[in-house]
N, C-alpha and C. Protein backbone atom coordinates (compact mmCIF):
# COMPACT_ATOMS: atom_id res chain seq x y z
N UNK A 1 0.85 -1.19 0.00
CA UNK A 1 0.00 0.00 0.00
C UNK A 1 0.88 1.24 0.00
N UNK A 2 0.24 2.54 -0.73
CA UNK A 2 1.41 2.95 -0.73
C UNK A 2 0.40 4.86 -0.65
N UNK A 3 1.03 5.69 -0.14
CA UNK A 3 0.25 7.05 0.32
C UNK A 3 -0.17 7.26 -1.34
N UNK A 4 -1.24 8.77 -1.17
CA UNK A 4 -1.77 9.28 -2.32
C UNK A 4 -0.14 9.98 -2.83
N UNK A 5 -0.12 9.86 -4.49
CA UNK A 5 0.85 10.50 -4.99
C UNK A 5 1.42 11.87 -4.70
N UNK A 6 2.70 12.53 -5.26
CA UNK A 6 2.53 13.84 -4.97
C UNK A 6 2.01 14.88 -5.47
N UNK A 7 1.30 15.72 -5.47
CA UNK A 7 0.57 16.26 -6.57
C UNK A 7 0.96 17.63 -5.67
N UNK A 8 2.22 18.46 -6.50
CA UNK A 8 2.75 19.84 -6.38
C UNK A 8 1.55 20.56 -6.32
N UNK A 9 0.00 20.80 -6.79
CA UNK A 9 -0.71 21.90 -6.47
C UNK A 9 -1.66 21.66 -5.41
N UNK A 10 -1.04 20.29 -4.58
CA UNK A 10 -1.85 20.40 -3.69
C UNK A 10 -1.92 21.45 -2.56
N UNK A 11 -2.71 21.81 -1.41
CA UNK A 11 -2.20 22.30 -0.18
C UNK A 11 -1.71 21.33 0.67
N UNK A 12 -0.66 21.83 1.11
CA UNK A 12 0.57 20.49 1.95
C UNK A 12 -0.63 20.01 3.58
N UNK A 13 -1.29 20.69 4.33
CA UNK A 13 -2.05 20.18 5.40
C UNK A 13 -3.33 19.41 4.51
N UNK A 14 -4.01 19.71 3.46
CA UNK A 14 -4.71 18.33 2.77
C UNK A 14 -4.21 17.25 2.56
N UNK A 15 -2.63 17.46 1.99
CA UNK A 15 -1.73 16.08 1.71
C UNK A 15 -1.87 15.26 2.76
N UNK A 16 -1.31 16.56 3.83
CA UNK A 16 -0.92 15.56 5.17
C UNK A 16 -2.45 14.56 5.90
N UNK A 17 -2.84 15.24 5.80
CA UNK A 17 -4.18 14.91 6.16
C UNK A 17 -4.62 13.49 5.02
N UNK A 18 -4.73 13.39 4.06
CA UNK A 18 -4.75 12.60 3.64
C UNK A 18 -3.75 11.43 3.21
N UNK A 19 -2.56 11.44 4.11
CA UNK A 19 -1.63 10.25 4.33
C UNK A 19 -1.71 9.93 5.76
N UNK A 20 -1.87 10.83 6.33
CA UNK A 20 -2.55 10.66 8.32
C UNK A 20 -3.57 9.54 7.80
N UNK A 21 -4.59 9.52 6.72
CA UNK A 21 -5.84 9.03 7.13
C UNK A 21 -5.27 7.68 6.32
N UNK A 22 -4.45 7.49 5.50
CA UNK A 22 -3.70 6.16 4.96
C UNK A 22 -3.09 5.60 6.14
N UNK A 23 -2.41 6.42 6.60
CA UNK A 23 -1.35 5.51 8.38
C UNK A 23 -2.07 5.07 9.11
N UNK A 24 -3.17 6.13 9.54
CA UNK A 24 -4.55 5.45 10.18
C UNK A 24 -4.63 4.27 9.47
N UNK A 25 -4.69 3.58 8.43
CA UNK A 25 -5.24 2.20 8.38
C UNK A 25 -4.28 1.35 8.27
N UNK A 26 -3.00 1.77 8.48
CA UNK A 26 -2.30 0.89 7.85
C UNK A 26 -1.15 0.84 9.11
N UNK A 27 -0.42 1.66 10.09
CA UNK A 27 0.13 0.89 10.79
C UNK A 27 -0.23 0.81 11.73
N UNK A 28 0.42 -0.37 12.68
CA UNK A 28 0.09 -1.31 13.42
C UNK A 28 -0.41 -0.47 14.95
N UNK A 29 0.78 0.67 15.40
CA UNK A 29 0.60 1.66 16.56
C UNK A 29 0.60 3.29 16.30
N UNK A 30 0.03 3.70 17.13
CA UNK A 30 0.23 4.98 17.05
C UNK A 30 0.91 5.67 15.79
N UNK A 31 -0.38 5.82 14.34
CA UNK A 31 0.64 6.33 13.38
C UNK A 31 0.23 8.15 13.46
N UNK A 32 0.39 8.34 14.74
CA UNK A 32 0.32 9.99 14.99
C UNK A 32 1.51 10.31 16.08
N UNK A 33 2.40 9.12 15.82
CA UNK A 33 3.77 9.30 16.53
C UNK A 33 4.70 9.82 15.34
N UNK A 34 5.48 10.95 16.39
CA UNK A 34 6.40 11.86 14.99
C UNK A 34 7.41 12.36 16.09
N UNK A 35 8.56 11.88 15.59
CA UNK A 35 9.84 12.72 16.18
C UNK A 35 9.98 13.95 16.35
N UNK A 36 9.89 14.87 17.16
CA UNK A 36 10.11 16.42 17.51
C UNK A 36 11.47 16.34 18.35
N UNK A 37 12.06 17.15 17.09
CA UNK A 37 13.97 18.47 17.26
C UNK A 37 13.62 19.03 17.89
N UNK A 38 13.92 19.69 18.89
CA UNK A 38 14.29 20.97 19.56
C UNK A 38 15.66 21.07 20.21
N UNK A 39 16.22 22.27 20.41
CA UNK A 39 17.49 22.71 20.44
C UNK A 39 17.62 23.50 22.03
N UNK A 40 18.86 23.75 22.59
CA UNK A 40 18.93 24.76 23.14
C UNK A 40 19.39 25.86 23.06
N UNK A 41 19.09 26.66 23.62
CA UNK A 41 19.66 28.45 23.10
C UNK A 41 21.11 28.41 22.74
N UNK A 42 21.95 27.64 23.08
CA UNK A 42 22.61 27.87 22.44
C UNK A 42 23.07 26.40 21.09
N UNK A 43 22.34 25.97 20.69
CA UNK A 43 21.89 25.38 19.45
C UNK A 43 21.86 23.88 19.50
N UNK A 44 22.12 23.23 20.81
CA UNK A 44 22.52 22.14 20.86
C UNK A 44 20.91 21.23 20.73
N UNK A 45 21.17 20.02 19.76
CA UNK A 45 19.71 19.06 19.43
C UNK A 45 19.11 18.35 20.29
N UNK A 46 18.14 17.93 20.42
CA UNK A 46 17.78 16.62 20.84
C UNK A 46 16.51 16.24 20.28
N UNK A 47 16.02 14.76 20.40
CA UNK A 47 15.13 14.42 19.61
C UNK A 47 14.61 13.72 20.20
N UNK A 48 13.05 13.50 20.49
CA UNK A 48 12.46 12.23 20.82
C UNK A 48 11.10 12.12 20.30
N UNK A 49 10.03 10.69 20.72
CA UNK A 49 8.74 10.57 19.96
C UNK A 49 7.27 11.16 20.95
N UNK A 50 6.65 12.09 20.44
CA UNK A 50 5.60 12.21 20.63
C UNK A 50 4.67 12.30 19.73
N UNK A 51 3.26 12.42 20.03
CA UNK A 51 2.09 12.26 20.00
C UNK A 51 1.23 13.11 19.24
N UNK A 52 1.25 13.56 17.76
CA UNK A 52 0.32 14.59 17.33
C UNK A 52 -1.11 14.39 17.48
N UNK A 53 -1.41 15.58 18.27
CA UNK A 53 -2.75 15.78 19.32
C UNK A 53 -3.48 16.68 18.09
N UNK A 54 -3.03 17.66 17.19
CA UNK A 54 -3.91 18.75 16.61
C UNK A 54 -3.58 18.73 15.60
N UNK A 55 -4.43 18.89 14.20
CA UNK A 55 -3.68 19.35 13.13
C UNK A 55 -4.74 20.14 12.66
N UNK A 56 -4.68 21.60 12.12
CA UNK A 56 -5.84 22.78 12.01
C UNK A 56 -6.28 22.39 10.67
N UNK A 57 -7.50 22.77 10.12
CA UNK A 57 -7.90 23.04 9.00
C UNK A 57 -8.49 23.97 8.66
N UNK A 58 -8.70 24.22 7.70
CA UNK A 58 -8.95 25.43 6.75
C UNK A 58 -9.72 26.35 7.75
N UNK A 59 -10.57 26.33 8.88
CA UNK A 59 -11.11 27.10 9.20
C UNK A 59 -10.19 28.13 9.85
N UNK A 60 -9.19 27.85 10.21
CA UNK A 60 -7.81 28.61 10.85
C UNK A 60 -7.30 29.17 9.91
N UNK A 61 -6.92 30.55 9.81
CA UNK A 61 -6.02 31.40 9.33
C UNK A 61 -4.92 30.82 8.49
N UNK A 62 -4.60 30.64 7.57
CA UNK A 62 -2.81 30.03 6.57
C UNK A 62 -2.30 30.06 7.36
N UNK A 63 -1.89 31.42 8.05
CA UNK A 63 -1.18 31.79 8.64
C UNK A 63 -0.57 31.22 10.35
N UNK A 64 -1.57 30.88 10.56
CA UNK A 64 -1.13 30.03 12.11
C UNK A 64 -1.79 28.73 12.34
N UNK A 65 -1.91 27.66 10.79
CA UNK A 65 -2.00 26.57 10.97
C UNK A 65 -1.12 26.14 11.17
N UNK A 66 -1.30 24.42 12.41
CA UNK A 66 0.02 23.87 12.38
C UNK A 66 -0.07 22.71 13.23
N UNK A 67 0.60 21.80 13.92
CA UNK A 67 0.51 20.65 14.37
C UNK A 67 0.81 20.84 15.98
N UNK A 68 -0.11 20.03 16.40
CA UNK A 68 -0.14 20.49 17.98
C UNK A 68 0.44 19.18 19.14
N UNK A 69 0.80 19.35 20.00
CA UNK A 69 0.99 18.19 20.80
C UNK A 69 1.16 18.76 22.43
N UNK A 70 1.18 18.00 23.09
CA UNK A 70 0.95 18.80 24.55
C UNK A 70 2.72 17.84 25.54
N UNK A 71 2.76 19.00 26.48
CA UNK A 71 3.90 18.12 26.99
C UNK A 71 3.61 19.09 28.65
N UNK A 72 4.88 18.36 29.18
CA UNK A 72 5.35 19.39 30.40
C UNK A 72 6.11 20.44 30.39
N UNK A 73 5.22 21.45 30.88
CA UNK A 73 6.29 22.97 30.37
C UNK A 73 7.74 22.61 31.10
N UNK A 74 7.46 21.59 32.05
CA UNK A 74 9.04 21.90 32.69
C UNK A 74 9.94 20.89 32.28
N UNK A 75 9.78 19.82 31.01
CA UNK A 75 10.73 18.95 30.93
C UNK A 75 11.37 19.35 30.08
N UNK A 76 12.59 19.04 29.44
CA UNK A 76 13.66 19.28 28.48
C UNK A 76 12.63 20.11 27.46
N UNK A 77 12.27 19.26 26.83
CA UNK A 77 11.71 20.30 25.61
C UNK A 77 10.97 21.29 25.71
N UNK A 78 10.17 21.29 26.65
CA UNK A 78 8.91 22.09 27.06
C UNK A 78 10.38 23.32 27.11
N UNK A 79 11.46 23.42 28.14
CA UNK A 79 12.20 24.37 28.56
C UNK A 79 12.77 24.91 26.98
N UNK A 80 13.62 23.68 26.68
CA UNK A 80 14.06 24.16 24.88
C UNK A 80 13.17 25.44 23.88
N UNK A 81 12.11 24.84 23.92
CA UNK A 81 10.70 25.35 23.02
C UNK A 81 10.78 26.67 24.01
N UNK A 82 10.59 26.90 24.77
CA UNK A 82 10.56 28.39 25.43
C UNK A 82 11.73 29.11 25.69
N UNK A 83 13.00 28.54 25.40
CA UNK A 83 14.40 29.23 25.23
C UNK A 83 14.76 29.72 24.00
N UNK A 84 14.29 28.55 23.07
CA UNK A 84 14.29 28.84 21.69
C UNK A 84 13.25 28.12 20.61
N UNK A 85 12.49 28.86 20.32
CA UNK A 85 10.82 28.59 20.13
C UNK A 85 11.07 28.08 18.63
N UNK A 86 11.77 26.93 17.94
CA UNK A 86 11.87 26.75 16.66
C UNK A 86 11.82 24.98 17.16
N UNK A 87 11.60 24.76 16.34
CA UNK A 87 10.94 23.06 16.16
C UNK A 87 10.99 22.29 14.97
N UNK A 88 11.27 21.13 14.81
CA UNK A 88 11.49 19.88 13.69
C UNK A 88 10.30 18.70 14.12
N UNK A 89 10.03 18.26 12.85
CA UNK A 89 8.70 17.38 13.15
C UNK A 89 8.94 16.19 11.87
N UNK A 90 8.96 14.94 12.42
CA UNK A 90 9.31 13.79 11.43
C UNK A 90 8.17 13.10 11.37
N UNK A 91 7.36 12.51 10.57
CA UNK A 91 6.60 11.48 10.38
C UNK A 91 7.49 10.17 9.58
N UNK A 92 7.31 9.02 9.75
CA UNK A 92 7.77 7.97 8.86
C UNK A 92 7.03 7.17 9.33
N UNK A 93 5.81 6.52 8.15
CA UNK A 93 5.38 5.77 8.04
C UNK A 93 5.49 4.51 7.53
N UNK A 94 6.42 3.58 7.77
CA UNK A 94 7.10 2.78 7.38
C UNK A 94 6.17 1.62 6.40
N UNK A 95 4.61 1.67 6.61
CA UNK A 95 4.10 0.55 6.15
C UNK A 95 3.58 1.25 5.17
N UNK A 96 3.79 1.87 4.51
CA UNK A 96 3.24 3.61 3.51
C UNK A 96 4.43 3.94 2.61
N UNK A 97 5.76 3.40 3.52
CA UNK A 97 7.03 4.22 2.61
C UNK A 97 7.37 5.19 2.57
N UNK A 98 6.35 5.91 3.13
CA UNK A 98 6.77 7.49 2.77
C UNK A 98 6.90 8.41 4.54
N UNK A 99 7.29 9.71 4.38
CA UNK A 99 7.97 10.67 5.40
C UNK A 99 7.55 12.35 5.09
N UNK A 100 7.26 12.39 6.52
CA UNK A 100 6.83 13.87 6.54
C UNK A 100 8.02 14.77 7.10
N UNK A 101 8.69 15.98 6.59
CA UNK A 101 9.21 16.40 7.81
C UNK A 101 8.74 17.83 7.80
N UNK A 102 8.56 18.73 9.48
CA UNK A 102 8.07 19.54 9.11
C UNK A 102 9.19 20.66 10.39
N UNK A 103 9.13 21.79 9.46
CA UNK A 103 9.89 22.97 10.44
C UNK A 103 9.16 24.27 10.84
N UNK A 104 9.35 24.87 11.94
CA UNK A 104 8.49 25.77 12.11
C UNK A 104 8.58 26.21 13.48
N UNK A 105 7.93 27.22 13.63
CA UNK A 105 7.81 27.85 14.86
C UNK A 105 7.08 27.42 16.15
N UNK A 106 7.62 27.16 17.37
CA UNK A 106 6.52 26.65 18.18
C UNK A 106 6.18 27.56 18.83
N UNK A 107 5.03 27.72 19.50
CA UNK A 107 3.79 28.45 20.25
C UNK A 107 3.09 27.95 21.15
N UNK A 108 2.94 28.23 22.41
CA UNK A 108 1.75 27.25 23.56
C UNK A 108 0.27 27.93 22.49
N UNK A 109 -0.37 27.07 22.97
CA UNK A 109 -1.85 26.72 22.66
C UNK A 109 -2.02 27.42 23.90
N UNK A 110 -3.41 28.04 22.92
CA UNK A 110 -4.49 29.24 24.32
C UNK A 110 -4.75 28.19 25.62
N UNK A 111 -5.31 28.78 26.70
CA UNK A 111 -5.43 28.00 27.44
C UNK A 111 -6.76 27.08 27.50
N UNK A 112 -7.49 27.78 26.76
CA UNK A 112 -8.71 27.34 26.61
C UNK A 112 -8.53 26.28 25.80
N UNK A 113 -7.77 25.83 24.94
CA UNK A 113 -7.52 24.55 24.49
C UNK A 113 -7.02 23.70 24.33
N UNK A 114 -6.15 24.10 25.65
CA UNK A 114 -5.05 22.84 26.53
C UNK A 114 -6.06 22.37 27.70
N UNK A 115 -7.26 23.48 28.24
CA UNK A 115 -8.06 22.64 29.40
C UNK A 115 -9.06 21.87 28.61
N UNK A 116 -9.30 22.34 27.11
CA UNK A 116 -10.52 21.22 26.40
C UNK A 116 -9.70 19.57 26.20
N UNK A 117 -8.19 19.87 25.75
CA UNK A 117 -7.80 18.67 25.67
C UNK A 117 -7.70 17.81 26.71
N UNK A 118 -6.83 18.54 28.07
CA UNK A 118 -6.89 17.90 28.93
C UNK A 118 -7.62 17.76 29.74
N UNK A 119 -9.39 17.82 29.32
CA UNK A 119 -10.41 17.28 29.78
C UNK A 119 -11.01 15.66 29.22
N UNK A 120 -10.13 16.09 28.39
CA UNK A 120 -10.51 14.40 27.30
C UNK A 120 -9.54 13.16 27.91
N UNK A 121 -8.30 13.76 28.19
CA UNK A 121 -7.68 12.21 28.87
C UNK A 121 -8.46 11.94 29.97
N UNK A 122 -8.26 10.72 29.53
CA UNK A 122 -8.63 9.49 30.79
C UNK A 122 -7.73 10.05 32.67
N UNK A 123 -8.64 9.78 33.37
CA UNK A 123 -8.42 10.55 34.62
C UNK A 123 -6.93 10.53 35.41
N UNK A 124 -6.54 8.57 34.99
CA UNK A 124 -5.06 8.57 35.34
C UNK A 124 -4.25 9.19 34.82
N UNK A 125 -4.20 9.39 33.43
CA UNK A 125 -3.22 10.28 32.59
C UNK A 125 -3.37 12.14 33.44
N UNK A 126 -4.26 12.49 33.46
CA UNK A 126 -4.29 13.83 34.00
C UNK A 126 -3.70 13.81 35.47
N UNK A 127 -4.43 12.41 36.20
CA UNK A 127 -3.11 12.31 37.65
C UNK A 127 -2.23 12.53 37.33
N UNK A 128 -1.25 11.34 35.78
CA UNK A 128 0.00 11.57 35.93
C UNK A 128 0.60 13.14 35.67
N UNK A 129 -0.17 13.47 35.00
CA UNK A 129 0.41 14.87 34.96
C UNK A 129 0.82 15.78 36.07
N UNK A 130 0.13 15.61 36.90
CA UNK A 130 0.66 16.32 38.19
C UNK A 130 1.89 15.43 38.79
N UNK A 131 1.58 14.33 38.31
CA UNK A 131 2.32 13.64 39.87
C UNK A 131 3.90 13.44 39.12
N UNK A 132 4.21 13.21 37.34
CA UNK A 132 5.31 13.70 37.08
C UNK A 132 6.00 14.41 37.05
N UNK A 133 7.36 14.56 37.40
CA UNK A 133 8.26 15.67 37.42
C UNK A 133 9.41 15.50 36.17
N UNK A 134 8.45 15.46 34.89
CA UNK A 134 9.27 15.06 33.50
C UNK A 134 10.58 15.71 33.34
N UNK A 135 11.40 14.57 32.96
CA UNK A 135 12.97 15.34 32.46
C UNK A 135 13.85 15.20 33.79
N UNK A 136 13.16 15.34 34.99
CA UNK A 136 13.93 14.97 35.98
C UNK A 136 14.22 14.05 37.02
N UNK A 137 15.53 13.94 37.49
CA UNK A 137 16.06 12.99 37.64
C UNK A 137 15.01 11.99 39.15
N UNK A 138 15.30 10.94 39.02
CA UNK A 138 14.19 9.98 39.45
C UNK A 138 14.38 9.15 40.71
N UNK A 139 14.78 8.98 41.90
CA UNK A 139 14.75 7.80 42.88
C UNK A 139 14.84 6.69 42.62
N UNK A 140 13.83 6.01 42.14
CA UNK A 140 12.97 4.66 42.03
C UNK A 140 11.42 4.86 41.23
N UNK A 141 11.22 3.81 40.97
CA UNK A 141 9.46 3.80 40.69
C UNK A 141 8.85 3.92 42.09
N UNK A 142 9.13 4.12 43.32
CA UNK A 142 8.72 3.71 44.35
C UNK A 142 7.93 5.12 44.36
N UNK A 143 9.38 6.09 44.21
CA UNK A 143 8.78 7.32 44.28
C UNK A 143 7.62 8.08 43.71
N UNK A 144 7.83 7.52 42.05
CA UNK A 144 6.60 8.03 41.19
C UNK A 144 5.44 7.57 41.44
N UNK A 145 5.31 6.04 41.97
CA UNK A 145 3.99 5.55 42.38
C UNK A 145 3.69 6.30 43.62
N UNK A 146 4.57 6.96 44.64
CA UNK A 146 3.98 7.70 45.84
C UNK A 146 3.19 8.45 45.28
N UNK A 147 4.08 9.29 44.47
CA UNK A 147 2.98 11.17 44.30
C UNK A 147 2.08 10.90 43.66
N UNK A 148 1.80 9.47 42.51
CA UNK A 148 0.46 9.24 41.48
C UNK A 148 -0.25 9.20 42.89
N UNK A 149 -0.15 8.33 44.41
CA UNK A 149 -0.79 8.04 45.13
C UNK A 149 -0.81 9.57 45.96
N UNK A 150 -0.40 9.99 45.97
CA UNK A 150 -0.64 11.67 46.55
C UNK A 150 -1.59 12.35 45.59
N UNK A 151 -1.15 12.46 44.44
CA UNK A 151 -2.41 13.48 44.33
C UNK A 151 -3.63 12.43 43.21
N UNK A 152 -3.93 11.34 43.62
CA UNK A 152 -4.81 10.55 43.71
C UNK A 152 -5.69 11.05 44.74
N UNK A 153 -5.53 11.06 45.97
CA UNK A 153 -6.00 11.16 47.15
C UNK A 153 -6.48 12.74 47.40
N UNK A 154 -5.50 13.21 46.92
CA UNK A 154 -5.86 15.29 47.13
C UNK A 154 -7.13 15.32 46.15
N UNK A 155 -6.89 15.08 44.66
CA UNK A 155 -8.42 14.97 44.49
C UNK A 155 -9.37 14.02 43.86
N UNK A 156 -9.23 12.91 45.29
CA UNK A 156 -10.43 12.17 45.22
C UNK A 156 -11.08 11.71 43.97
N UNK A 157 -12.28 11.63 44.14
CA UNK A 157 -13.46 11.80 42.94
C UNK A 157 -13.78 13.03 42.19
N UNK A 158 -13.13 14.18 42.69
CA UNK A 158 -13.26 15.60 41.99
C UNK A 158 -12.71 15.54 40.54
N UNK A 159 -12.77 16.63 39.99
CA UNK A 159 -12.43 17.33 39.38
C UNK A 159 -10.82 17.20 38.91
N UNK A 160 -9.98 16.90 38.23
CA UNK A 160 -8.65 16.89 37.86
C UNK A 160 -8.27 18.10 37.09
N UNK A 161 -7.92 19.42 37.91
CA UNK A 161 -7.59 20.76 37.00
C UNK A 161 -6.38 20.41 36.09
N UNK A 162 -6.71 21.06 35.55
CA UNK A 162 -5.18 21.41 34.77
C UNK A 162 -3.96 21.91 35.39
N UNK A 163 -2.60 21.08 35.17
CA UNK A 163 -1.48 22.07 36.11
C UNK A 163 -1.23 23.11 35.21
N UNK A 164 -0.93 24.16 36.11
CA UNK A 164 0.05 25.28 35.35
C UNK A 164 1.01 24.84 34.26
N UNK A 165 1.82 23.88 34.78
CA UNK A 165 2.96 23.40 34.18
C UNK A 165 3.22 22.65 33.23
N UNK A 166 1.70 22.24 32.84
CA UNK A 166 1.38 21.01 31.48
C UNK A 166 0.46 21.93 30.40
N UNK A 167 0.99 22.39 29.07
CA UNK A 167 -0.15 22.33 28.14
C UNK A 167 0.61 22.23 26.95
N UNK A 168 0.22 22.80 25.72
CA UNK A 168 0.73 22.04 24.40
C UNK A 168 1.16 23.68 23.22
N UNK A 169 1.66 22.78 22.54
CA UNK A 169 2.59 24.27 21.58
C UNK A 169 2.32 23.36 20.35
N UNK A 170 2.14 24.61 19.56
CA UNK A 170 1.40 24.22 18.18
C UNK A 170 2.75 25.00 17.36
N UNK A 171 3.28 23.92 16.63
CA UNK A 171 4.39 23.96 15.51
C UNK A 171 3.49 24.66 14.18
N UNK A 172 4.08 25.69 13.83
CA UNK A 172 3.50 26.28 12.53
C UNK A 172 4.33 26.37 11.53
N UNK A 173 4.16 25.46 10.92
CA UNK A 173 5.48 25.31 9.57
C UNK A 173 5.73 26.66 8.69
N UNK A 174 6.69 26.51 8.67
CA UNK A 174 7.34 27.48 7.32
C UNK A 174 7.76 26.79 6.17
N UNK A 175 7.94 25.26 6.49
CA UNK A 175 8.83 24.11 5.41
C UNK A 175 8.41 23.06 5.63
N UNK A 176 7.32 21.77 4.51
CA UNK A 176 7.07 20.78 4.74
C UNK A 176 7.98 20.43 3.92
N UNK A 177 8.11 19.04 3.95
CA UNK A 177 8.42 18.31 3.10
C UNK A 177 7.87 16.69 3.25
N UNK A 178 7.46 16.65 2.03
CA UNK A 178 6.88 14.96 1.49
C UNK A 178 7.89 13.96 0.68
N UNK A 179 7.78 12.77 1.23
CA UNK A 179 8.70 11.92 1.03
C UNK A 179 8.44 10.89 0.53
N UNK A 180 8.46 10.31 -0.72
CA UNK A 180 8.12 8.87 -0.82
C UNK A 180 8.76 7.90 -1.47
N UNK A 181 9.17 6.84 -1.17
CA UNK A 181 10.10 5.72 -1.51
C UNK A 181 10.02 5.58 -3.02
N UNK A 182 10.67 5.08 -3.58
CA UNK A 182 11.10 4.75 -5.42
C UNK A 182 11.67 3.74 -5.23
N UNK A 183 11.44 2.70 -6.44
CA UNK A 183 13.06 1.09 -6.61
C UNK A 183 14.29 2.50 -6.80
N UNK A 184 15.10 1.70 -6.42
CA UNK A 184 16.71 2.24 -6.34
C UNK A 184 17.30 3.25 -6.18
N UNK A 185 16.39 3.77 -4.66
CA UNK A 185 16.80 5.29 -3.95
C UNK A 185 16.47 6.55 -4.74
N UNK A 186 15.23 6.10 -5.89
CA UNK A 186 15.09 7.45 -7.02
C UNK A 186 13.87 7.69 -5.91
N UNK A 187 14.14 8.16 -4.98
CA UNK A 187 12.53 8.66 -4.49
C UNK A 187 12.18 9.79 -4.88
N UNK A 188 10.61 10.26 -4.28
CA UNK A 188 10.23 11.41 -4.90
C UNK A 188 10.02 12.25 -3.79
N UNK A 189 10.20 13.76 -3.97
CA UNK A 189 10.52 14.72 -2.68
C UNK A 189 9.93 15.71 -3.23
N UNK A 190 8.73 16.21 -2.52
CA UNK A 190 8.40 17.60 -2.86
C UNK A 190 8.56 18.21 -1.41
N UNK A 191 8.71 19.87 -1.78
CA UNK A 191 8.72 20.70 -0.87
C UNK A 191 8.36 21.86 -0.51
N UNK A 192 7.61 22.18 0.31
CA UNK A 192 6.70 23.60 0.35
C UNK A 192 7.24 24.51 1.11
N UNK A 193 7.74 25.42 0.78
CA UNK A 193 8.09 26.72 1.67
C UNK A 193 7.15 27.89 1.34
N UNK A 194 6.87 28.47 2.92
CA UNK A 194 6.26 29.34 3.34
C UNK A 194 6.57 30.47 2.60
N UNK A 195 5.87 31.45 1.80
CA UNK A 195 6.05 32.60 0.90
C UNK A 195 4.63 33.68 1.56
N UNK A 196 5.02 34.83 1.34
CA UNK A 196 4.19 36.15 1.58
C UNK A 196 2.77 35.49 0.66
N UNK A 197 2.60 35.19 -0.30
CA UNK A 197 1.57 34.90 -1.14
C UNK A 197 1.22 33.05 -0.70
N UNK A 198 1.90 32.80 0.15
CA UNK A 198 1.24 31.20 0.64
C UNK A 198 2.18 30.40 0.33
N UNK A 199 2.29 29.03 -0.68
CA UNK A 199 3.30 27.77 -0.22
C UNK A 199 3.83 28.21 -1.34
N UNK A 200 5.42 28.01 -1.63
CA UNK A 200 6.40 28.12 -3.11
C UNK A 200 6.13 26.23 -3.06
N UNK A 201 6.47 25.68 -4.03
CA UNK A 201 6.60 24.44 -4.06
C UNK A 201 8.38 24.27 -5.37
N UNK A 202 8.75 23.13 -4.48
CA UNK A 202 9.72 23.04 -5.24
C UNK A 202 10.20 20.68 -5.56
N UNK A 203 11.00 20.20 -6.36
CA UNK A 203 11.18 19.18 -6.44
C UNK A 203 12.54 18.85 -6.25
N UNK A 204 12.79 18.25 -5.06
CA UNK A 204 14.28 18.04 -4.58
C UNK A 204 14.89 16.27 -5.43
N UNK A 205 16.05 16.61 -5.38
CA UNK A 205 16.74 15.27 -6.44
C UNK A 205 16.98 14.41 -4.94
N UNK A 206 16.55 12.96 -5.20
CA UNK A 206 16.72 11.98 -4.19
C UNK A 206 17.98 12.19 -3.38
């Protein structure tokens, strides 16, 4: 099986959107897992896998569409992203062949739609949010199962607010790029950069 072709006049968030909805059927876990770059101020990388939570459509502005995911403001990246607010975004869909990568600016999400999301997880996940102290350094599991069991108990059957310290930053590309496998490394690469008048499109050599 293999994604919809590339078709240069498409808009690159329809593309995406319509190879999201190919991964959706086709791999096995989480095909809304995508590697996110971030750097520190003074330029140094790191990379790991999360979870695309948002992707805007047309009803949003050109201008500040973009891919959303939620983390802890206080772990490595959450700190990165607010030292230096620029971001890398990988898709590879391995049962598809093909690869997204995307660059762009990151931004927290209003608050009003970090408390709609994090009204939708399931109640333990919003415990864990409080009761992790992401990125930093750890005891034992003994410890992390205490505080899930601490603020388990603080609130009960209530209500699970939102922490201060958890919500999500929406990557707004300036540069996609689409990727798809060929016999003998001739793959095919298109690429959209952000222009005053909307996407330039261009065709990169394998």
């Amino acid at each position: 099986m293999n994604a919809t072709p590339l078709d240069q006049d498409a808009d690159p968030f329809d593309l995406f959107a319509l190879w999201m909805t190919a991964a959706e059927g086709a791999e096995p876990n989480d095909p809304n897992a995508m590697s996110l770059s971030t750097c520190t101020a003074e330029g140094r990388p790191s990379s790991r896998m999360v979870l695309l939570k948002g992707l805007d459509g047309p009803e949003v502005p050109f201008a500040a569409r973009g891919f959303v995911f939620y983390t802890n403001l206080e772990s490595r990246k959450g700190g990165e992203l607010r030292a230096n607010p620029w971001a890398a975004l990988c898709f590879h869909w391995k049962s598809l062949r093909v690869q997204v990568r995307v660059e762009g600016h990151a931004g927290l999400v209003p608050d009003a739609e970090a408390d709609a999301y994090y009204a939708s997880r399931p109640r333990d996940s919003r415990i864990g949010a409080w009761a992790s102290q992401q990125s930093r350094p750890l005891e034992g599991r003994f410890e992390l199962e205490a505080r899930i069991a601490k603020y388990a108990a603080k609130f009960g059957l209530g209500e699970v607010p939102r922490p201060e310290h958890w919500s999500g930053f929406r990557v707004v590309p300036d540069r996609l790029e689409f990727w798809r496998d060929r016999p003998f490394r001739l793959h095919d690469r298109l690429v959209y950069q952000r222009s005053a008048e909307g996407w330039r499109t261009e065709r990169l050599y394998p």
